[in-house]
C-alpha atoms as a PDB file:
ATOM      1  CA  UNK A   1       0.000   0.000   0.000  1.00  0.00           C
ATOM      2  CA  UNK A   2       0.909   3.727  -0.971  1.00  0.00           C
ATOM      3  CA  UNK A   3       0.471   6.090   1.558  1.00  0.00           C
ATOM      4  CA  UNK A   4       0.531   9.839   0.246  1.00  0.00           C
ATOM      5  CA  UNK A   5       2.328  11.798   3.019  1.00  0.00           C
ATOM      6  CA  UNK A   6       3.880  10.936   6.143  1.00  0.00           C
ATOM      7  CA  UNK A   7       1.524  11.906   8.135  1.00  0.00           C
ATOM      8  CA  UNK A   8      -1.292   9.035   6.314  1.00  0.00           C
ATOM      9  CA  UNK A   9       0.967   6.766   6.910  1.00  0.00           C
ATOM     10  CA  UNK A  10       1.435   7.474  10.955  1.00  0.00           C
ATOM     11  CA  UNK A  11      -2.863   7.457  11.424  1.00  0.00           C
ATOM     12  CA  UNK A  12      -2.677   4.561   9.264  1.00  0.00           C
ATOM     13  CA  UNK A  13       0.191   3.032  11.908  1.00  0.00           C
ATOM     14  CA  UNK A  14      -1.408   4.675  15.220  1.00  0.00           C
ATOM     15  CA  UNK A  15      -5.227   3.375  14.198  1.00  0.00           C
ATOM     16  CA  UNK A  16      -3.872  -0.039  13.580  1.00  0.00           C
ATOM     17  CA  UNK A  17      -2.235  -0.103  17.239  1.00  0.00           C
ATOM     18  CA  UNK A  18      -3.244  -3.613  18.880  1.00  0.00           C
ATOM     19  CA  UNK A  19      -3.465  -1.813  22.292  1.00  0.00           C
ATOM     20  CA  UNK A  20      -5.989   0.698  22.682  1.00  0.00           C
ATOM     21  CA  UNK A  21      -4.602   3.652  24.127  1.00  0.00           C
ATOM     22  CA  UNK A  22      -8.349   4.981  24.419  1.00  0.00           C
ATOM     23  CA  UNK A  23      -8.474   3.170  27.309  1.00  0.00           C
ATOM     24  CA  UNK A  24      -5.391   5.073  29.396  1.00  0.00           C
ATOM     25  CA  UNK A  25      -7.000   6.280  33.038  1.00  0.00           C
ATOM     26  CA  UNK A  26      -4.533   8.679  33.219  1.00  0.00           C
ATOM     27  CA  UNK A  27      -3.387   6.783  36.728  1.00  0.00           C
ATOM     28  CA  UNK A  28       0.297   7.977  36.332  1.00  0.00           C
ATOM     29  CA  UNK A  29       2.192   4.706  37.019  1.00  0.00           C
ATOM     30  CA  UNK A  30       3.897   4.373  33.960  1.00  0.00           C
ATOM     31  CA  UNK A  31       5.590   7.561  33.739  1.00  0.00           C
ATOM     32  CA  UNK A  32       8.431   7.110  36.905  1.00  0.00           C
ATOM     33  CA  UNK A  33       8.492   3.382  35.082  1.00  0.00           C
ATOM     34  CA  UNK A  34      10.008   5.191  31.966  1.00  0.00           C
ATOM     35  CA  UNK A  35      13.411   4.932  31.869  1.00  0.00           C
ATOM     36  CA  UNK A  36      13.342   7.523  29.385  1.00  0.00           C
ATOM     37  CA  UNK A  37      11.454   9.607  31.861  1.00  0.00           C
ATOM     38  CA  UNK A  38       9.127  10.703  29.111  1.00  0.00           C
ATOM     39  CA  UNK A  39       5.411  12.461  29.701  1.00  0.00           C
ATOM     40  CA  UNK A  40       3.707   9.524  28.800  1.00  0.00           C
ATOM     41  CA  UNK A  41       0.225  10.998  29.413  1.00  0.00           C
ATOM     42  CA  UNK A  42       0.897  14.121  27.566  1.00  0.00           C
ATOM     43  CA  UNK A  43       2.166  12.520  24.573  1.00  0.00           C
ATOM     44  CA  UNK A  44      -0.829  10.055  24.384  1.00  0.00           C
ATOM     45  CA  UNK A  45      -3.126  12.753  24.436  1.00  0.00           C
ATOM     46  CA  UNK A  46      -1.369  14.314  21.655  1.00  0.00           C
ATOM     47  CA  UNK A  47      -1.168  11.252  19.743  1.00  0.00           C
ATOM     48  CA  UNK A  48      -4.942  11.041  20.521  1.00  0.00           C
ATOM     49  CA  UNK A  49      -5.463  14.217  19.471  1.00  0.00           C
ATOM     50  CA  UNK A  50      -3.483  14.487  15.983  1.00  0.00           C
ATOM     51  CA  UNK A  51      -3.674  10.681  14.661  1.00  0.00           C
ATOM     52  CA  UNK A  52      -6.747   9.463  15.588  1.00  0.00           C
ATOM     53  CA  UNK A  53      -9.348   8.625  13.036  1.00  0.00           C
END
């Protein structure tokens, strides 16, 4: 399959996701789990936000 631009091609990747990340509660224990201490809430919701459907 062709995708058209980058950015077709990373919905296309983030929609097809086996893990839903819909479903995130927002509880906070993954982020001090990171060891790349990243703002793993924050970046969902942009994810969310820009790639979704």
């Amino acid at each position: 399959m062709l995708f058209h631009t980058i950015e077709n091609w990373a919905k296309k990747m983030y929609n097809g996701l086996e893990v839903d990340v819909t479903k995130c509660t927002e509880c906070g224990e993954c982020e001090p789990k990171c060891p790349y201490k990243l703002p793993i809430i924050s970046m969902l919701q942009k994810a969310q936000m820009d790639l979704r459907r």
